[in-house]
Every structure is written in structure tokens, then in C-alpha cells.
Protein backbone atom coordinates (compact mmCIF):
# COMPACT_ATOMS: atom_id res chain seq x y z
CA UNK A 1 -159.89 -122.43 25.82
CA UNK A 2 -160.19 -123.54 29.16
CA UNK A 3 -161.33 -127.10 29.62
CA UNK A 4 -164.26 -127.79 32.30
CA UNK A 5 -164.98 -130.62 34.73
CA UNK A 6 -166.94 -133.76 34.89
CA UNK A 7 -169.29 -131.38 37.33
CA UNK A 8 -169.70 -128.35 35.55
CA UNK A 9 -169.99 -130.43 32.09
CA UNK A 10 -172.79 -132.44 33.75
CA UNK A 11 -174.20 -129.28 35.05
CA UNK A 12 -174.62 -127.52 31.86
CA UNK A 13 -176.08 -130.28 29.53
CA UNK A 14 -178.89 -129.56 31.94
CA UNK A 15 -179.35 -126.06 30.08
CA UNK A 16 -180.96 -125.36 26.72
CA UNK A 17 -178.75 -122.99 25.45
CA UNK A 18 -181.50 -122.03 22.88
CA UNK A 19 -184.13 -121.73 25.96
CA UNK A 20 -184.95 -117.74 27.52
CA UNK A 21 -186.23 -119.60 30.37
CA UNK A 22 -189.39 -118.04 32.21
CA UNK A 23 -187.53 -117.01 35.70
CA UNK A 24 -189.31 -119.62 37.74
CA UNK A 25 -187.99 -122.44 35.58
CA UNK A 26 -184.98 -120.80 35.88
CA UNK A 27 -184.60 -120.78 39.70
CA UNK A 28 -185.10 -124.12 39.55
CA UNK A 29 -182.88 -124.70 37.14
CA UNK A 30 -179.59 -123.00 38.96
CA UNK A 31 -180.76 -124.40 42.20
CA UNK A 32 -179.99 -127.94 40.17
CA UNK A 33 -176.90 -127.15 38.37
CA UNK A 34 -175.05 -125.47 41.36
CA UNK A 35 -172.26 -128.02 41.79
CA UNK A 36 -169.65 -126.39 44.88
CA UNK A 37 -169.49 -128.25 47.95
CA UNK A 38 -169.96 -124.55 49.67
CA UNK A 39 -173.73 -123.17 49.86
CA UNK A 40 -173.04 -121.05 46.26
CA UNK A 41 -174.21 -117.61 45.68
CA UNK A 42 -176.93 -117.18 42.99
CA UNK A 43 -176.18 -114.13 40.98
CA UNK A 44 -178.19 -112.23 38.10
CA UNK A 45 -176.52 -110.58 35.59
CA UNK A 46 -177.82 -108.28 33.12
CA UNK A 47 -177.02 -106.72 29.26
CA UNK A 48 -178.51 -103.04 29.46
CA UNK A 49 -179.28 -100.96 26.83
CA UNK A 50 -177.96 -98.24 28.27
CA UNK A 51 -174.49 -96.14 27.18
CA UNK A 52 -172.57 -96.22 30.87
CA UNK A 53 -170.77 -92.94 28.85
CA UNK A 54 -173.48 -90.70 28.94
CA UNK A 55 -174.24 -89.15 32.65
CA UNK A 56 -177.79 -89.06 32.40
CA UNK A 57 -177.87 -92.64 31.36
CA UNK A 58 -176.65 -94.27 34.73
CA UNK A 59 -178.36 -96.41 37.01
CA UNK A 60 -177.43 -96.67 40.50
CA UNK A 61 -179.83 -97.89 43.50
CA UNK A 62 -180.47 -100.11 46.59
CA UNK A 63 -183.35 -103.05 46.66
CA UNK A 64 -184.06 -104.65 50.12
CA UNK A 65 -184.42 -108.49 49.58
CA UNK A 66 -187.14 -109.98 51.03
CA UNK A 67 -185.23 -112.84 52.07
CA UNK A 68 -182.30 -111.57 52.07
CA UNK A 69 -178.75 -112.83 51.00
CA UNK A 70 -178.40 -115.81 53.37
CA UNK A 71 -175.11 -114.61 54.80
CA UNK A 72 -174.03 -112.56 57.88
CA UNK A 73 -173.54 -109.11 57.18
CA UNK A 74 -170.85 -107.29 59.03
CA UNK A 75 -171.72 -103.39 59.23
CA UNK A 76 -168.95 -100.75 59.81
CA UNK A 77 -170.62 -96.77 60.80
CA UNK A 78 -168.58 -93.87 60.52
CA UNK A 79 -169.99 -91.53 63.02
CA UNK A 80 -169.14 -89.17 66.00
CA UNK A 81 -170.84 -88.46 69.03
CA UNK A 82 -174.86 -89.04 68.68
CA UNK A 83 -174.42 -90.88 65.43
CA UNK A 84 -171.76 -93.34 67.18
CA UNK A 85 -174.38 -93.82 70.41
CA UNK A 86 -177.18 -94.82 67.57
CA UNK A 87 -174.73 -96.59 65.43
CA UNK A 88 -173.77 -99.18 68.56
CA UNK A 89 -177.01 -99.28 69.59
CA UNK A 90 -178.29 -100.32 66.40
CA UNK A 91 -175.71 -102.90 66.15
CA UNK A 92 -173.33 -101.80 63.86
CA UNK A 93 -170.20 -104.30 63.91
CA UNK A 94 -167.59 -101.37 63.69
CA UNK A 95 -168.10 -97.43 64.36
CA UNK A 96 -165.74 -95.80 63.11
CA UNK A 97 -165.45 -92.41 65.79
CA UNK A 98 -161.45 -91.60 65.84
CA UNK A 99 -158.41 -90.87 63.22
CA UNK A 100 -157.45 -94.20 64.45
CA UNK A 101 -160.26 -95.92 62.56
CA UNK A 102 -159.47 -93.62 59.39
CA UNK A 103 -155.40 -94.32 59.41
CA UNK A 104 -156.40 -98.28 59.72
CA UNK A 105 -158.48 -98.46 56.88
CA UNK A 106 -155.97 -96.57 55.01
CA UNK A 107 -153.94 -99.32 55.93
CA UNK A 108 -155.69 -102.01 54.51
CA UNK A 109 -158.58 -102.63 56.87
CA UNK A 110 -161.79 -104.27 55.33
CA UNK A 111 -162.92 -106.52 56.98
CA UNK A 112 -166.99 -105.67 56.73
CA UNK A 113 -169.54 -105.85 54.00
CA UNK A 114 -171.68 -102.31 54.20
CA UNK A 115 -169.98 -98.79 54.87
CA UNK A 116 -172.33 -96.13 56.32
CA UNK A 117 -171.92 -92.89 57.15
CA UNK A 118 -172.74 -89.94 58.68
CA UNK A 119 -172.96 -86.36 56.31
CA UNK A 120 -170.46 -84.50 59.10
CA UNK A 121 -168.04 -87.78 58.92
CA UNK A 122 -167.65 -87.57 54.69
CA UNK A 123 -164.73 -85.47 55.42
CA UNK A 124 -162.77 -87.96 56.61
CA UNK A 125 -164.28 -90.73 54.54
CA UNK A 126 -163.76 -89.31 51.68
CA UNK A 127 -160.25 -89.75 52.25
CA UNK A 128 -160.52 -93.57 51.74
CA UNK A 129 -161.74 -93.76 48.52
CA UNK A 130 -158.92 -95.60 47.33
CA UNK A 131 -159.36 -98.36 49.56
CA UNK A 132 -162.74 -98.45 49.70
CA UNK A 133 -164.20 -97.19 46.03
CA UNK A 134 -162.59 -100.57 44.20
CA UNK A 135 -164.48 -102.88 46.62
CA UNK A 136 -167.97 -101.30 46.45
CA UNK A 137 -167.21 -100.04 50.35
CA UNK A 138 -167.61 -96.35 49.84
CA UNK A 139 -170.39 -94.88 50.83
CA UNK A 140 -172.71 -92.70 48.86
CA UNK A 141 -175.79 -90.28 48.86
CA UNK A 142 -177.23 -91.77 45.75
CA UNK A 143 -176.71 -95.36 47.29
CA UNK A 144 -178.77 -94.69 50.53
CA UNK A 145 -175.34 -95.17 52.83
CA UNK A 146 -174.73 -91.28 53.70
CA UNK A 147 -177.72 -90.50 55.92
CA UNK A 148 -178.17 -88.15 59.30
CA UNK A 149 -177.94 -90.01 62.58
CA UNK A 150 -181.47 -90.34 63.18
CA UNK A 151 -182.01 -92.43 59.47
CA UNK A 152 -178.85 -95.36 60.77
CA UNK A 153 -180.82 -97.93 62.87
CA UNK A 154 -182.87 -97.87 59.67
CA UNK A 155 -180.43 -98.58 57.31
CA UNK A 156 -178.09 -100.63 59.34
CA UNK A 157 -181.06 -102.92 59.90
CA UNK A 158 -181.69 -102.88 56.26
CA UNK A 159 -178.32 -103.73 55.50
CA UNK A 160 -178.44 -106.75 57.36
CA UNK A 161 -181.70 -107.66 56.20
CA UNK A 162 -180.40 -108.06 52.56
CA UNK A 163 -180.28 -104.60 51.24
CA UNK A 164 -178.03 -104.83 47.57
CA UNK A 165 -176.69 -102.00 45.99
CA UNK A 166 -176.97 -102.53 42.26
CA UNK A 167 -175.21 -99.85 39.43
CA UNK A 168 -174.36 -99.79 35.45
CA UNK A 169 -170.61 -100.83 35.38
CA UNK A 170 -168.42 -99.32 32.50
CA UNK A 171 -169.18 -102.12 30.44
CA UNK A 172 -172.81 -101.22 30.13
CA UNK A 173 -173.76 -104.60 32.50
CA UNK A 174 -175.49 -104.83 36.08
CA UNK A 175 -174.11 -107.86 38.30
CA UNK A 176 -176.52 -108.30 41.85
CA UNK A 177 -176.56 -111.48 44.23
CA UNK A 178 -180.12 -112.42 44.75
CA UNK A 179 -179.37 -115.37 47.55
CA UNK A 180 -177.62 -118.98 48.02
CA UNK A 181 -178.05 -121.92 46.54
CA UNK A 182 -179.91 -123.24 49.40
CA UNK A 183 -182.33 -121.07 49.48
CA UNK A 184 -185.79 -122.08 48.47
CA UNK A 185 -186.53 -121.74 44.54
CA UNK A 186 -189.69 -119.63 45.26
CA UNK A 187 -187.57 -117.40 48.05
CA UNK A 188 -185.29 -116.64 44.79
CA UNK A 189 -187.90 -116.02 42.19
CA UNK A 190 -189.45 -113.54 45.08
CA UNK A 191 -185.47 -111.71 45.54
CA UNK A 192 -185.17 -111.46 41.75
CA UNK A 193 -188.95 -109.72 41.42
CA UNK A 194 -188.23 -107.62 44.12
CA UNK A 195 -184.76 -106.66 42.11
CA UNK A 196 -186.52 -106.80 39.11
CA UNK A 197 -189.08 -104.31 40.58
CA UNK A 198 -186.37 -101.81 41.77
CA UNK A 199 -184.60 -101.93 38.73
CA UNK A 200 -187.51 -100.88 36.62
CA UNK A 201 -188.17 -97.66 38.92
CA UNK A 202 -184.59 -96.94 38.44
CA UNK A 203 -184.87 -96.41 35.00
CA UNK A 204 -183.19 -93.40 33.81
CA UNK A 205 -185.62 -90.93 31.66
CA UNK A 206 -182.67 -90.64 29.27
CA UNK A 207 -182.97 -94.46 28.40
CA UNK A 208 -184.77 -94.88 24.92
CA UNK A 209 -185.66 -98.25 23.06
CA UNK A 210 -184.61 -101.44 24.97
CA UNK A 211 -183.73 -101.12 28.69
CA UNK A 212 -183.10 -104.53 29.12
CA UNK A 213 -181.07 -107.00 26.75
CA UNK A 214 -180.29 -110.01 28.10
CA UNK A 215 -180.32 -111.77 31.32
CA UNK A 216 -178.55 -114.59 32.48
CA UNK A 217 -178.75 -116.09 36.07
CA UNK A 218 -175.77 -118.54 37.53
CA UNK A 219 -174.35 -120.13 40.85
CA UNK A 220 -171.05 -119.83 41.42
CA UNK A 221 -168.96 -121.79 39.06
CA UNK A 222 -172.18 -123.04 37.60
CA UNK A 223 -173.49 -122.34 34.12
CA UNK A 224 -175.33 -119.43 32.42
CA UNK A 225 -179.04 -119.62 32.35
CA UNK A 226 -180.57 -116.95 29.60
CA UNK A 227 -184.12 -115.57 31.59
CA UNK A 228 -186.57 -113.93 29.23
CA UNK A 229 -186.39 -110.68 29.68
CA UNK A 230 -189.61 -109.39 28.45
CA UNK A 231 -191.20 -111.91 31.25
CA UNK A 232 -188.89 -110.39 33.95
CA UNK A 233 -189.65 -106.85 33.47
CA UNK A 234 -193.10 -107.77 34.26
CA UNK A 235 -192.98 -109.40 37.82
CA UNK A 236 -194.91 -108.87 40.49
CA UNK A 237 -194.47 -109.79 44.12
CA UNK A 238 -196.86 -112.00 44.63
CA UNK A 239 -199.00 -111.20 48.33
């Protein structure tokens, strides 16, 4: 078993391990025990009650942040004629208009966070799954990131506003970033309702008896905080 530091040890004899902690102790709590030099990311993860085998059992959705992720966010379009005028005027980082674009991302290429596209551009998209389906890059109907040209200055400016993509992974867990460790403990308890919020109207009507299981919030190379779950599925942005 891997030994841990003077930092992280300090850290975590912060924690009640025996404590569901109501989620705005908790902010406060992994605001406290984040101990990187870097601004760390604060990350919720989440035990669903949910069989990731069965098709009618997946979850798979988009929440914009209200404060967003605290980092920048670098936007690549693919998109042809009017959806390539809208894309750069919108302010995508990359558009992606040529063969040239497809053969470099076949090639390695990812250096952006988002991946949009345009319905007639899928074609040639689809082609990069590979590449792009391992690091979350793909886009995707059900994930709001294939839309007609007239719907991108929308959703690139959502994108950089702090719009996360959340899904069941095969392990029956959901893994989102809700901010940095800098951010104010109320701006996180706000992210995570607003999460919280979306992932309750993503429920799938297959789902029966508990939705949620556990949840556990942590910095990066912090320590585990359990959240109370039946507290959390009952948020409410507060006006």
C-alpha cells in the first residue's frame, strides 16, 4: 500500500471518515484540505445505482456552471462554409474546414478542451473516433456538441462559460469537475447544485430504487469527503 505525505496525512485527519457531510460543510472542507501548490481542481464523484449494462439505464448530459470551471477553455468547430463564418465569429479557437484539419487530428492533434460540430461535418468526424472518443473529445447529439450552424455561438459560448458533460462510465460511477480550489466555497456549493440539479432531470425512467449511492467530493491529490446524498438530491439554487 502506497504510503502518503506529511501533506496529504495532515490533510485527511481533517476528515471524519464516519461524517456524510451536508455539501456546504463539505466545500469548505476540500477548499481546506487541498494541499498542491497549483490552484487544484475540485471534483465530485458519484456511486449510482444504476446497471451501465442495460441501455435504457444510461445517463449522459451537459450542465452549464454558473461559475464556471475557472480555467480557459480552448474550443475547436468542425464546420464548412456558413458554419465556419459563425464558428470564427463566435470565437472558436480552431475550425476545423479542410481534410487538412481531419488528417492532423488523426495524427495526434488535441490540443483543445470542447469538440463541436456541425450535422453535414459528422462524416468526416466520425472518422476520428479513435483519437478523440478515449479523451471525451468526440462530439455527440445526446451531449449537445452536434448542432446546425445557427445553434454554435450558443454553445461555443456555453462551452467557455463552464458547460460539463457528465455520463455513467462502465463502472456504474459519474466523475464531473465542479471548479478550483480557489474558488469561493459558496461559488462551489452553487456549481455542485446546479450539477446536482441536472443530474436529477437526467434520470433515466428505467432507474428503480436508489439513484444515488454515495458521493464523495476531493481536490486533486486531496482526500475523499463522503456528502450526504439524500441532502444533495435536494438542492436548490438559491436566487
Amino acid at each position: 500500500m502506497a504510503k502518503h505525505g506529511k501533506k496529504y496525512t495532515a490533510a485527511a485527519a481533517k476528515v471524519d471518515y464516519s461524517t456524510y457531510y451536508d455539501p456546504k460543510a463539505a466545500m469548505d472542507l476540500v477548499k481546506e484540505t487541498s494541499i498542491t501548490k497549483f490552484d487544484a481542481t475540485i471534483e465530485v464523484h458519484l456511486r449510482m445505482g444504476l446497471d451501465p449494462r442495460q441501455a435504457d439505464q444510461q445517463v449522459r448530459d451537459v450542465v452549464v456552471l454558473p461559475h464556471g470551471l475557472g480555467k480557459t477553455v480552448r474550443v475547436l468547430v468542425f464546420a464548412q462554409g456558413e458554419g465556419a463564418t459563425l464558428a470564427t465569429q463566435a470565437g472558436a479557437d480552431i475550425v476545423a474546414d479542410s481534410d487538412e484539419w481531419i488528417a492532423k487530428i488523426q495524427a495526434g492533434f488535441t490540443d483543445f478542451d470542447v469538440a463541436i460540430a456541425t450535422p453535414d461535418m459528422m462524416g468526416k468526424a466520425g472518422k476520428l473516433g479513435r483519437v478523440l472518443g478515449p479523451r471525451g473529445l468526440m462530439p455527440n447529439p445526446k451531449a449537445g456538441t452536434v448542432v446546425p450552424p445557427s445553434d454554435l455561438p450558443r454553445v461555443i459560448e456555453e462551452a467557455r462559460a463552464g458547460r460539463v458533460e457528465f455520463r455513467l462510465d462502465k463502472t456504474g460511477n459519474i466523475h464531473v469537475p465542479i471548479g478550483k480550489a480557489s474558488f469561493e466555497a459558496q461559488k462551489l456549493y452553487e456549481n455542485f447544485a446546479a450539477f446536482m440539479e441536472a443530474l436529477k432531470k437526467a434520470r433515466p425512467s428505467a432507474a428503480k430504487g436508489i439513484f444515488i449511492r454515495r458521493i464523495t467530493i476531493a481536490s486533486t491529490m486531496g482526500p475523499g469527503i463522503k456528502i450526504d446524498a439524500n441532502t444533495a438530491q435536494n438542492l436548490k439554487l438559491e436566487e
